[in-house]
N, C-alpha and C. Protein backbone atom coordinates (compact mmCIF):
# COMPACT_ATOMS: atom_id res chain seq x y z
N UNK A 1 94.31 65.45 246.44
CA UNK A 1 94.99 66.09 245.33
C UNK A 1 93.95 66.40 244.26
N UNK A 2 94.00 67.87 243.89
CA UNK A 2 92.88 68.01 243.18
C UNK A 2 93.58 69.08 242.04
N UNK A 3 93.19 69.52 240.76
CA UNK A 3 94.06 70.62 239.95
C UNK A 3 93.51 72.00 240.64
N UNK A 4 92.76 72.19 241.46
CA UNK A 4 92.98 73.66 242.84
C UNK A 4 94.35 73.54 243.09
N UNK A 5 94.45 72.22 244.13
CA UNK A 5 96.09 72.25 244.57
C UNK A 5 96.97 72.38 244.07
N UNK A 6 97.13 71.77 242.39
CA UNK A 6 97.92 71.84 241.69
C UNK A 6 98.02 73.29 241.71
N UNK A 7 97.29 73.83 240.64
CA UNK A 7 96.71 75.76 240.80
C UNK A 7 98.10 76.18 241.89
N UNK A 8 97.62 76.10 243.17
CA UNK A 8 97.77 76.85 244.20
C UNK A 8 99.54 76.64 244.40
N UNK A 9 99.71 75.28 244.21
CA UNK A 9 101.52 74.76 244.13
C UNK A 9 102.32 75.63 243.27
N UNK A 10 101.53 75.67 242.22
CA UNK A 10 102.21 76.38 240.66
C UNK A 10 102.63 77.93 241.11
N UNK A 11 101.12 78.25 242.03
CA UNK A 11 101.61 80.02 242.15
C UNK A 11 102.90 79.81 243.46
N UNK A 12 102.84 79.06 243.91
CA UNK A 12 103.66 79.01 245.33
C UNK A 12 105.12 78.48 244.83
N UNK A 13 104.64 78.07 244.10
CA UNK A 13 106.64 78.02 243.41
C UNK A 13 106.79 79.19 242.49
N UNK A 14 106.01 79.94 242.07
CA UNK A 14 106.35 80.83 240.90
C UNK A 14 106.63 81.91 241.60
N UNK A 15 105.69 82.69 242.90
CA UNK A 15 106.49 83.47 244.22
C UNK A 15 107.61 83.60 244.69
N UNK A 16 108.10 82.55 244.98
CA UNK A 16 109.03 82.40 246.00
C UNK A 16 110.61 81.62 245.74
N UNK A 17 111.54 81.95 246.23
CA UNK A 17 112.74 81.94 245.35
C UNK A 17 112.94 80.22 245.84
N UNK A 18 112.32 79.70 247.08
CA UNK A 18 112.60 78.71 247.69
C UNK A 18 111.12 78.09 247.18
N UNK A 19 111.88 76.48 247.18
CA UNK A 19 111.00 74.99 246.97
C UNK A 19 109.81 75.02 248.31
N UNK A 20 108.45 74.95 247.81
CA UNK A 20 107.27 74.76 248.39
C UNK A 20 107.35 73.55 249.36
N UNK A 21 107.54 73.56 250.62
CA UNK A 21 107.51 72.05 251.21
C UNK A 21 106.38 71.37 250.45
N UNK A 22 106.58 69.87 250.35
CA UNK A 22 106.00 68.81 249.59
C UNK A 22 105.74 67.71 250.37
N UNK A 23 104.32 67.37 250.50
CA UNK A 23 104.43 65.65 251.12
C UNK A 23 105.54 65.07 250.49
N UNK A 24 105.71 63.87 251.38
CA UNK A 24 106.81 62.49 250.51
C UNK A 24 105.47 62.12 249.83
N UNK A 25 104.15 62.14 249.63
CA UNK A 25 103.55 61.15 248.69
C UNK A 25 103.17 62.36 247.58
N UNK A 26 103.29 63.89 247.68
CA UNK A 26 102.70 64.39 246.54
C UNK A 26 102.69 63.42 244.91
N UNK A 27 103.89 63.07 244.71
CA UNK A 27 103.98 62.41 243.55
C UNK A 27 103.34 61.38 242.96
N UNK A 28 103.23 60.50 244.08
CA UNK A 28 102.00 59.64 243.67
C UNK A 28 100.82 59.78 244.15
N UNK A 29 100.55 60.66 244.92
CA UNK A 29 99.23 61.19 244.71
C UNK A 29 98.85 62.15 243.34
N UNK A 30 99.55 62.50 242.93
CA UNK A 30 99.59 62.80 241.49
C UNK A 30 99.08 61.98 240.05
N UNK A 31 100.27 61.19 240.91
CA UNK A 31 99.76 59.99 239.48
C UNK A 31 98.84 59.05 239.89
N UNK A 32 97.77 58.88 240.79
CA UNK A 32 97.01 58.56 241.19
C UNK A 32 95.59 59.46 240.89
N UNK A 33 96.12 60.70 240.80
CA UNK A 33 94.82 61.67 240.48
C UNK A 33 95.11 61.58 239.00
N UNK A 34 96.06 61.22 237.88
CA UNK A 34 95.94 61.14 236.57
C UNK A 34 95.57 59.95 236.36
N UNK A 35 95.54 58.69 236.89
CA UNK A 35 94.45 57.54 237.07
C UNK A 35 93.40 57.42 236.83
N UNK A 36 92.99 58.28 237.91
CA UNK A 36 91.50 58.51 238.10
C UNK A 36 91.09 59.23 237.33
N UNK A 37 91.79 60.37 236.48
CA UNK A 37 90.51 61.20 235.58
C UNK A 37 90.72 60.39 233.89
N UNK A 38 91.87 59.73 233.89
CA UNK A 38 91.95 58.45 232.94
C UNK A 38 90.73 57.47 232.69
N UNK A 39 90.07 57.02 233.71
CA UNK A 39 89.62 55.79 234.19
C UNK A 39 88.18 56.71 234.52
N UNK A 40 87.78 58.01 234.75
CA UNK A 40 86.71 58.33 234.63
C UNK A 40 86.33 58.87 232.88
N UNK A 41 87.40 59.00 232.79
CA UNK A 41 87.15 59.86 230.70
C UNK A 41 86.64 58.23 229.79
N UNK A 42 87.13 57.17 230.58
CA UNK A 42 87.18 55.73 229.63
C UNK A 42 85.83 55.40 229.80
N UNK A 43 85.41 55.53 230.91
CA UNK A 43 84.39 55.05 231.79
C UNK A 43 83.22 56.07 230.81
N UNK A 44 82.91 57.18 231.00
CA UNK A 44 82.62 58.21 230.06
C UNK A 44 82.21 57.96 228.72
N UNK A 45 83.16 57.37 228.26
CA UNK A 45 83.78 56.95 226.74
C UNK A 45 82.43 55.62 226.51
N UNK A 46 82.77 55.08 227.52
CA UNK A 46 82.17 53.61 227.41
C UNK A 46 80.64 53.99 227.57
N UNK A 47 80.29 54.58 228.07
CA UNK A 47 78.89 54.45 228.24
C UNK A 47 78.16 56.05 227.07
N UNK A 48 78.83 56.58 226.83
CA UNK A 48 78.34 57.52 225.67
C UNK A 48 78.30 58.77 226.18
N UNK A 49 78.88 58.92 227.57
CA UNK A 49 78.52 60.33 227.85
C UNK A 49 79.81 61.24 227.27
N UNK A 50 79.39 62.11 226.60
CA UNK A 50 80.58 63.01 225.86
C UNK A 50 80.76 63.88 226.64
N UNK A 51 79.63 64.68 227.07
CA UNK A 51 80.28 65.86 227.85
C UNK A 51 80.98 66.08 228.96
N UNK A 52 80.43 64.56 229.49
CA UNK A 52 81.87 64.05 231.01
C UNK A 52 82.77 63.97 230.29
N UNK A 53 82.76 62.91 229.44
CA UNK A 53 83.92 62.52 229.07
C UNK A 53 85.18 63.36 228.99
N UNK A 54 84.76 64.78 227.81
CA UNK A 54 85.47 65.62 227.72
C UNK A 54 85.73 66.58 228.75
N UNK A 55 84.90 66.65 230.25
CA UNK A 55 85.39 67.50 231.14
C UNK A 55 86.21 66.61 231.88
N UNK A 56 86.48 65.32 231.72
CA UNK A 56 87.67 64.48 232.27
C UNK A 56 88.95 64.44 231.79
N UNK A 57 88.57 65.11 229.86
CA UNK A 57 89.82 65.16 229.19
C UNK A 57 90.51 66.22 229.36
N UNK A 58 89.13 67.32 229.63
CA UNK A 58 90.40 68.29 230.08
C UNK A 58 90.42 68.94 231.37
N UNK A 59 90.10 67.70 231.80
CA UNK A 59 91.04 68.19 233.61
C UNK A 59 92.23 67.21 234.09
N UNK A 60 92.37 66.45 232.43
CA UNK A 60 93.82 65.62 232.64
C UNK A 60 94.43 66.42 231.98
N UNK A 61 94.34 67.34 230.73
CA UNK A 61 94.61 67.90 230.47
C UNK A 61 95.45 69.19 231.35
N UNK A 62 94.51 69.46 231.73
CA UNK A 62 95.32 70.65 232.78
C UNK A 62 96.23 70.05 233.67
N UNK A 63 95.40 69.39 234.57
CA UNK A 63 96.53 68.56 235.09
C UNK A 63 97.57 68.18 235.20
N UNK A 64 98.09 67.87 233.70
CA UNK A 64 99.54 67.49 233.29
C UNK A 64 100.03 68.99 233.45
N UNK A 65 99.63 69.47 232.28
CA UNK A 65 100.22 70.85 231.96
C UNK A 65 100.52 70.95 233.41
N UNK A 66 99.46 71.14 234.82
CA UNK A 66 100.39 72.11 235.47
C UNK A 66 101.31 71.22 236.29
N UNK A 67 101.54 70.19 236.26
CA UNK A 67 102.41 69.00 236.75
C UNK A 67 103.88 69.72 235.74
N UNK A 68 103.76 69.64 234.81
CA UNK A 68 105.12 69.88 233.72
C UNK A 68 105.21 70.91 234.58
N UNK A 69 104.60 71.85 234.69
CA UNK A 69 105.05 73.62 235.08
C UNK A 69 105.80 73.54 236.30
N UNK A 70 105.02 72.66 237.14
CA UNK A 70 105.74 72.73 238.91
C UNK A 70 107.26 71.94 238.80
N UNK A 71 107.17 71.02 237.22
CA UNK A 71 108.35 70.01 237.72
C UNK A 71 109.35 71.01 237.27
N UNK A 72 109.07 71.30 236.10
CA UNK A 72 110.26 72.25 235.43
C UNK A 72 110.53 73.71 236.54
N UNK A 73 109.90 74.11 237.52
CA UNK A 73 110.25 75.33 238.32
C UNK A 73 110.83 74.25 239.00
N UNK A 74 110.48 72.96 240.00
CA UNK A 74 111.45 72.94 240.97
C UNK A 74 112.84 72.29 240.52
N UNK A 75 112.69 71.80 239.21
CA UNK A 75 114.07 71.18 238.64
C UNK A 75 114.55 72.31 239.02
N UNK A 76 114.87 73.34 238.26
CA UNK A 76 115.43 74.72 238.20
C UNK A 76 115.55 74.76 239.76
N UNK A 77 114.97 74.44 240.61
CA UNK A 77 115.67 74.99 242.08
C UNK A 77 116.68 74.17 242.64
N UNK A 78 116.35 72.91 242.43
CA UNK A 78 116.92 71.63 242.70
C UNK A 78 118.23 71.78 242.48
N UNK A 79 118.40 72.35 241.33
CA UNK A 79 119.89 72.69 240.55
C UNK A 79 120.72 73.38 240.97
N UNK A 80 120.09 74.78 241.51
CA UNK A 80 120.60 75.64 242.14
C UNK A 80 120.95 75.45 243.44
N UNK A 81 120.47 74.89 244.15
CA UNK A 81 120.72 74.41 245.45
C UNK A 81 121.71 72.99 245.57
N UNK A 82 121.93 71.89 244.34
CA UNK A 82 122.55 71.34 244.51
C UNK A 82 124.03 72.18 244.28
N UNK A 83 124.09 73.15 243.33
CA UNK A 83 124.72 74.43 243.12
C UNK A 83 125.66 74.73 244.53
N UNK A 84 124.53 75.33 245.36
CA UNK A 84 125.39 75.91 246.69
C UNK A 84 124.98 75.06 247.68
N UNK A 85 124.98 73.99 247.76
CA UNK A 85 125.16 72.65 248.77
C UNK A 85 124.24 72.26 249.47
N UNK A 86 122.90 73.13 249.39
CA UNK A 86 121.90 73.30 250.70
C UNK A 86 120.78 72.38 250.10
N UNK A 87 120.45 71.81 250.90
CA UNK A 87 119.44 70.97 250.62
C UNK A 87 118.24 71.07 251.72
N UNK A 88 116.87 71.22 250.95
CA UNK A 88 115.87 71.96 251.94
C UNK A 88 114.61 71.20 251.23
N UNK A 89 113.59 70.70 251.58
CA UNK A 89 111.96 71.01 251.00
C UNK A 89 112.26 70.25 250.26
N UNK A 90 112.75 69.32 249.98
CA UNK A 90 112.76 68.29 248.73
C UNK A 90 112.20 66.39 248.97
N UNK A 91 111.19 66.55 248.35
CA UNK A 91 110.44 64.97 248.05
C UNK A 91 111.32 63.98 248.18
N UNK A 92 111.44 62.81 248.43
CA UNK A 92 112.05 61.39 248.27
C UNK A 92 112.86 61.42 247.15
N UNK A 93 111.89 61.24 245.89
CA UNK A 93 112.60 61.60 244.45
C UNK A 93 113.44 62.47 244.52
N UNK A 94 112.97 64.02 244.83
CA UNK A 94 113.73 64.93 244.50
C UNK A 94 114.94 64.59 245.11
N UNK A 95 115.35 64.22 246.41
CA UNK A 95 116.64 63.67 247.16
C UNK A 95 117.33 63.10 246.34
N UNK A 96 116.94 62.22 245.16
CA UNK A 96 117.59 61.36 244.38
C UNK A 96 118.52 61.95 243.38
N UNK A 97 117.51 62.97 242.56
CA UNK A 97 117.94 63.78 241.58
C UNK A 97 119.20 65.16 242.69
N UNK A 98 119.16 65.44 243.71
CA UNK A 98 119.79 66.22 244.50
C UNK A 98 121.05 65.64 244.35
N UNK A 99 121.18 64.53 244.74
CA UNK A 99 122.21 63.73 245.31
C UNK A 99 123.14 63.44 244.11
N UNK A 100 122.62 63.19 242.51
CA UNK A 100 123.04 63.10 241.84
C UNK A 100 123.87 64.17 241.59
N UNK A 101 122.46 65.75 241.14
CA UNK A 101 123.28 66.97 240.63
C UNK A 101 124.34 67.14 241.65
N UNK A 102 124.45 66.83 242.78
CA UNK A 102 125.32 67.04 243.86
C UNK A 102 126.97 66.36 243.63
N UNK A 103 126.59 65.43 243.61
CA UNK A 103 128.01 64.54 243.01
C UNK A 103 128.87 64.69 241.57
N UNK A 104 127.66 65.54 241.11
CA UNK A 104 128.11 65.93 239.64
C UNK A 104 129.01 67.21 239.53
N UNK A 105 128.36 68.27 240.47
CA UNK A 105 128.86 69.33 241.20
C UNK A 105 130.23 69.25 241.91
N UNK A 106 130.20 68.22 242.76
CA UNK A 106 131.79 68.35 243.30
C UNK A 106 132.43 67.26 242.89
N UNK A 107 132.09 66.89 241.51
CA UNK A 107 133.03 65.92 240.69
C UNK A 107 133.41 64.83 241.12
N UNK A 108 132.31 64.52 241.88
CA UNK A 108 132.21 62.90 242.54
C UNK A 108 132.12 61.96 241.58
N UNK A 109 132.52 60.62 241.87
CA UNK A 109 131.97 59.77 240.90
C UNK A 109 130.80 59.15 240.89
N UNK A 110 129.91 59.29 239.75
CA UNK A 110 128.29 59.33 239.45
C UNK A 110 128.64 57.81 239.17
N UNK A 111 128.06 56.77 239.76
CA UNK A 111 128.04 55.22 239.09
C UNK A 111 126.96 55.01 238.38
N UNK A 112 127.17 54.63 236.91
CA UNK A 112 126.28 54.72 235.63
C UNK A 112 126.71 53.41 235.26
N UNK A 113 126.35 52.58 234.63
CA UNK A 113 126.28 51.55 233.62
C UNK A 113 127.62 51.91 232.62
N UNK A 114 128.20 51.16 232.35
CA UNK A 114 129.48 51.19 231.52
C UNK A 114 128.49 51.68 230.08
N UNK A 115 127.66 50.59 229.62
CA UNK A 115 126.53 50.73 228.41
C UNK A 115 125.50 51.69 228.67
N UNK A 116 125.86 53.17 228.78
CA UNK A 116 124.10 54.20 229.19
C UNK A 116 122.64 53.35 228.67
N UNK A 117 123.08 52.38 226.96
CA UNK A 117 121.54 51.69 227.09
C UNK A 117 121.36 50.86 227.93
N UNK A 118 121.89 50.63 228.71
CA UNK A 118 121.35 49.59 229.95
C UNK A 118 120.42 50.19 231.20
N UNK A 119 120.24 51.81 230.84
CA UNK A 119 119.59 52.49 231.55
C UNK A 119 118.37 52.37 231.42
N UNK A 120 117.22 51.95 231.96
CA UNK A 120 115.84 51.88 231.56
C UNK A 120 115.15 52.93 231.73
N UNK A 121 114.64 53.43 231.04
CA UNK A 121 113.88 55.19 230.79
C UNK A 121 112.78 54.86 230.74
N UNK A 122 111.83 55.29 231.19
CA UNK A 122 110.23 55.03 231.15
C UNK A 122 109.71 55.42 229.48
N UNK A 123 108.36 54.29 229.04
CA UNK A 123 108.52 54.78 228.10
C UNK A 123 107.67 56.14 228.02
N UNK A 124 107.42 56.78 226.70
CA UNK A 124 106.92 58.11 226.77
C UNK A 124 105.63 57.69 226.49
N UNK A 125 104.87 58.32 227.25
CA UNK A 125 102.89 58.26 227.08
C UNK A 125 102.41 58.93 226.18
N UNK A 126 101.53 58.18 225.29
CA UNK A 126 101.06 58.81 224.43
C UNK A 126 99.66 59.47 224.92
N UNK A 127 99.88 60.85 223.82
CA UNK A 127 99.03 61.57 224.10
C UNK A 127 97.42 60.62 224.95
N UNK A 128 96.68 61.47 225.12
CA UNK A 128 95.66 60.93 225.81
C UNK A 128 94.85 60.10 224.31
N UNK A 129 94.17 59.12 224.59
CA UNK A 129 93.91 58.56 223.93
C UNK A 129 92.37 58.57 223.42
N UNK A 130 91.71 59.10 224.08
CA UNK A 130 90.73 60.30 223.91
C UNK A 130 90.38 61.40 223.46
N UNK A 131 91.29 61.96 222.55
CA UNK A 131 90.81 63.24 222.03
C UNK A 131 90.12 63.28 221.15
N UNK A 132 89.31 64.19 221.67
CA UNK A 132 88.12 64.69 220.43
C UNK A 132 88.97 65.38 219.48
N UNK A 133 88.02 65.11 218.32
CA UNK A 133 88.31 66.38 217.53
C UNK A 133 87.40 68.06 217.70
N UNK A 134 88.65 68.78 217.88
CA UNK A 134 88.31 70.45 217.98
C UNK A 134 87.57 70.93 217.14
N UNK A 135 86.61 71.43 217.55
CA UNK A 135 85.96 72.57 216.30
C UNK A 135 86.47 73.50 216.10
N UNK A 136 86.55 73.94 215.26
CA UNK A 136 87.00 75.32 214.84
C UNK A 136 86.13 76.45 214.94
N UNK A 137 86.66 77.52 216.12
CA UNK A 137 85.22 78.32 216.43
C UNK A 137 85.38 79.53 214.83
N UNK A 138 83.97 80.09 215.05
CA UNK A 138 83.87 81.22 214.34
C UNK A 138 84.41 82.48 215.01
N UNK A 139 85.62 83.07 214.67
CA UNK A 139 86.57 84.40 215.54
C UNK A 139 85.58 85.42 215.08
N UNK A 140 85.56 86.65 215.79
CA UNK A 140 85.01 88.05 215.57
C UNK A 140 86.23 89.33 216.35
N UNK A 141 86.38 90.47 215.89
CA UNK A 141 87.09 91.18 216.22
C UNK A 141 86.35 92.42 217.44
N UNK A 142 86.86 92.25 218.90
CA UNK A 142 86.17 93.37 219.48
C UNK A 142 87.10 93.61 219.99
N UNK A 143 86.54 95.19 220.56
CA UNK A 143 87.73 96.16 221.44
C UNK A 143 87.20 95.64 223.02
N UNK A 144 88.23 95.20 223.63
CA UNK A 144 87.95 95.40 225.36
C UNK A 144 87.76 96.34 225.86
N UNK A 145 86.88 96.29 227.04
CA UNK A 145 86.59 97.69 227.46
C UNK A 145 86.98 97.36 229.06
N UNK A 146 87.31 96.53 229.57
CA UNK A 146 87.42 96.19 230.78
C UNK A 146 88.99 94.86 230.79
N UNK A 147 89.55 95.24 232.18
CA UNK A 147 90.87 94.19 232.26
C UNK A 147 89.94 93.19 232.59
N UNK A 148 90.46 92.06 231.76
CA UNK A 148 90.03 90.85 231.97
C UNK A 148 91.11 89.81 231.96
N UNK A 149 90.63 88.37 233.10
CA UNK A 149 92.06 87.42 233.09
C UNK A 149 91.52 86.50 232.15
N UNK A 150 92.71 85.40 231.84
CA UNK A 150 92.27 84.72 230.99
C UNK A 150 90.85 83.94 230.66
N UNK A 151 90.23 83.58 229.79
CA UNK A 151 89.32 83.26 230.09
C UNK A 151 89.07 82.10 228.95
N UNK A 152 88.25 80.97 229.07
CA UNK A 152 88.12 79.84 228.59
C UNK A 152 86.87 79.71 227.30
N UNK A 153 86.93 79.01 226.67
CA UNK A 153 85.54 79.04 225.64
C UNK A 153 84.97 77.90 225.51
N UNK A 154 84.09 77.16 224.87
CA UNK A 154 83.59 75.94 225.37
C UNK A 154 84.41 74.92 225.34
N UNK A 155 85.38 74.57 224.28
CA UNK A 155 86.32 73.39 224.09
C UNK A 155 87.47 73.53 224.80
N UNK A 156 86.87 74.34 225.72
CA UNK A 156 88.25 74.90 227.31
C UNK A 156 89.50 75.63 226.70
N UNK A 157 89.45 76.23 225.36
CA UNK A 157 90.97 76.60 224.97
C UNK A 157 90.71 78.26 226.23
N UNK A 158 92.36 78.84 226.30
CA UNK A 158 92.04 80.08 226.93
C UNK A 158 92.70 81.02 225.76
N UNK A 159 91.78 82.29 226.30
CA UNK A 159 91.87 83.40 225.94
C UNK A 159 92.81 84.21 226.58
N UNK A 160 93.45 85.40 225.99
CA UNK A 160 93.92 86.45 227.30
C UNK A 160 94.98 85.93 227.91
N UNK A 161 95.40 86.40 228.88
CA UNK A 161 94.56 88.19 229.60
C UNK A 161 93.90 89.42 228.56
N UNK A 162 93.47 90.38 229.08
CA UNK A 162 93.17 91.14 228.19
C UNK A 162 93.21 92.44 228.80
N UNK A 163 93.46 93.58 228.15
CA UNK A 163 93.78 94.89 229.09
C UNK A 163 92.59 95.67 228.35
N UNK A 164 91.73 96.96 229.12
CA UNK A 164 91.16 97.91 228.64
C UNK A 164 91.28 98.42 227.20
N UNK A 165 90.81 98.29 226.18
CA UNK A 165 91.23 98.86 225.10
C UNK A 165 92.04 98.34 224.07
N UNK A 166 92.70 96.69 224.48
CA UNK A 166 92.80 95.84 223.22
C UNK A 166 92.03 95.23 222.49
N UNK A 167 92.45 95.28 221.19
CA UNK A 167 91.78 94.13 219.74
C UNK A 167 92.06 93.03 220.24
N UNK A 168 91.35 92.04 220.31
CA UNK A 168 91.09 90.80 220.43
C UNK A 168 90.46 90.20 219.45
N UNK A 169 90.99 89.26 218.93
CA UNK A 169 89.68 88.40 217.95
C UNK A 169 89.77 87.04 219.03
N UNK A 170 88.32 86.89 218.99
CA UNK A 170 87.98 86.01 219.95
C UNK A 170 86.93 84.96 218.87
N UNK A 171 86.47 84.02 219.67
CA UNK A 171 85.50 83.20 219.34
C UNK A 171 83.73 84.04 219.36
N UNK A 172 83.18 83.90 218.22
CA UNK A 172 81.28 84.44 218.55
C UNK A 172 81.18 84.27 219.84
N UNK A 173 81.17 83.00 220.42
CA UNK A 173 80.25 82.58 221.64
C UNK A 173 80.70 83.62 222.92
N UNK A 174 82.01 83.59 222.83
CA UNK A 174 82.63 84.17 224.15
C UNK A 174 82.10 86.14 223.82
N UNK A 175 82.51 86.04 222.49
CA UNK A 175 82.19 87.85 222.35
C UNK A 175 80.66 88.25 222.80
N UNK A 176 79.89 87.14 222.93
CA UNK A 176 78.40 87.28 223.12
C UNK A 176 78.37 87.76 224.24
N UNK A 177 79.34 86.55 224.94
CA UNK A 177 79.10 87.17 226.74
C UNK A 177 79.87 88.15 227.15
N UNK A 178 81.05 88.57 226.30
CA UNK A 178 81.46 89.74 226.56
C UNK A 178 80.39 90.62 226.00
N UNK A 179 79.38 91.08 225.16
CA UNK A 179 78.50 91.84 224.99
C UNK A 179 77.70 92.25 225.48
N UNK A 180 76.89 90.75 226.17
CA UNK A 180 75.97 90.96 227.55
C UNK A 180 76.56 91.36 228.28
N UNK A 181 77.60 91.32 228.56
CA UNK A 181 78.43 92.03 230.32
C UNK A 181 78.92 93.95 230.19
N UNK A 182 78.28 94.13 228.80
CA UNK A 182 79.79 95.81 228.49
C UNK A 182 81.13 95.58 228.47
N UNK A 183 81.48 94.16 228.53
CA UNK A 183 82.55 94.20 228.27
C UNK A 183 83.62 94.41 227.65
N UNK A 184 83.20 94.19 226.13
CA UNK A 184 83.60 94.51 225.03
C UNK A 184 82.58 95.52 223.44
N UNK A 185 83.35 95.54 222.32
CA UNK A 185 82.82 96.20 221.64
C UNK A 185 83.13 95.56 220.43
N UNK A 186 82.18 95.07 219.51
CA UNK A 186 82.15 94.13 218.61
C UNK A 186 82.61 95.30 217.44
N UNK A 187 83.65 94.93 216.90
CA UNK A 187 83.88 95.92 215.29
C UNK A 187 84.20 94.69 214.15
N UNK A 188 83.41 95.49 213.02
CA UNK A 188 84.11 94.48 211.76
C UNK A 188 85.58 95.45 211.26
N UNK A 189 85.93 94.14 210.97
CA UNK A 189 87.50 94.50 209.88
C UNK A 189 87.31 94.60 208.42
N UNK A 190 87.44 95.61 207.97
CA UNK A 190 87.33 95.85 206.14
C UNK A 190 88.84 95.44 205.84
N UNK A 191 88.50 94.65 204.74
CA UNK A 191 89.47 94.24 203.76
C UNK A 191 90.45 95.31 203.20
């Protein structure tokens, strides 16, 4: 499990009207790969290296993000299919949450706790506990001259997309390399 795969899951549910078959362990191989880039950013942390550090923060970073993205598309399918009865491509977990929306659907009785607080909810994780503080880049205004996909700047924020012939205010550093490439066209803005 690597954020490629993640990548590649995200476009494969965003395609296709049907749930991506899934190992039964995707999930905790998941949270096993947010472990590990945890436990390499600390590790990082501990010995002074910053620039690992921070390429650990934000490849947990991404990570999550595209974890939220895949959960929230297959909730949305999950639903629909508990919807019209069919049940297909769905994880261990997901069976759980199926079975529920399912019973909820044909007005079965859902067995809940008389007291809902007797329900134990995981608690919520706080942000990563590692974050740097962001610099604030210096923006400049250029015209694109070429379609470009999103694209990243050193503190990994993204840019874009960008089409032929839009204003962009971007960061100096990135307009540089759009300069070296013809990519773009550096203009100032008058007041």
């Amino acid at each position: 499990m690597d954020i490629v795969k993640l990548r590649e899951l995200l476009e494969g549910e965003l395609s296709s009207p049907y749930l991506t078959e899934l190992d039964d362990e995707f999930y905790r191989e998941f949270d096993s790969l947010i472990k590990a880039l945890k436990m390499g950013a600390e590790s990082s942390h501990e010995r002074g290296e910053d620039v690992e550090e921070r390429l650990y923060l934000a490849q947990l970073s991404i990570a999550e993000k595209l974890m939220k993205d895949i959960i929230k598309i297959r909730l949305h399918k999950i639903v629909d299919l508990a919807v019209e009865g069919a049940m297909g491509g769905l994880t261990e977990e997901e069976k759980k949450i199926f079975a529920v929306l399912r019973a909820f659907v044909e007005r079965e009785e859902i067995t809940l706790p008389e007291d809902l607080s007797e329900i134990e909810l995981p608690e919520p994780q706080a942000e990563t506990e590692f974050e740097l503080p962001r610099r604030t880049p210096i923006s400049e205004a250029y015209i694109i001259k070429v379609d470009l996909p999103k694209i990243l700047d050193l503190e990994l924020r993204e840019y874009g997309p960008f089409r032929a012939g839009d204003l962009a205010t971007i960061p100096r550093e990135l307009g540089k390399v759009l300069l070296a490439r013809d990519a773009a066209e550096r203009i100032r803005i008058s007041p």
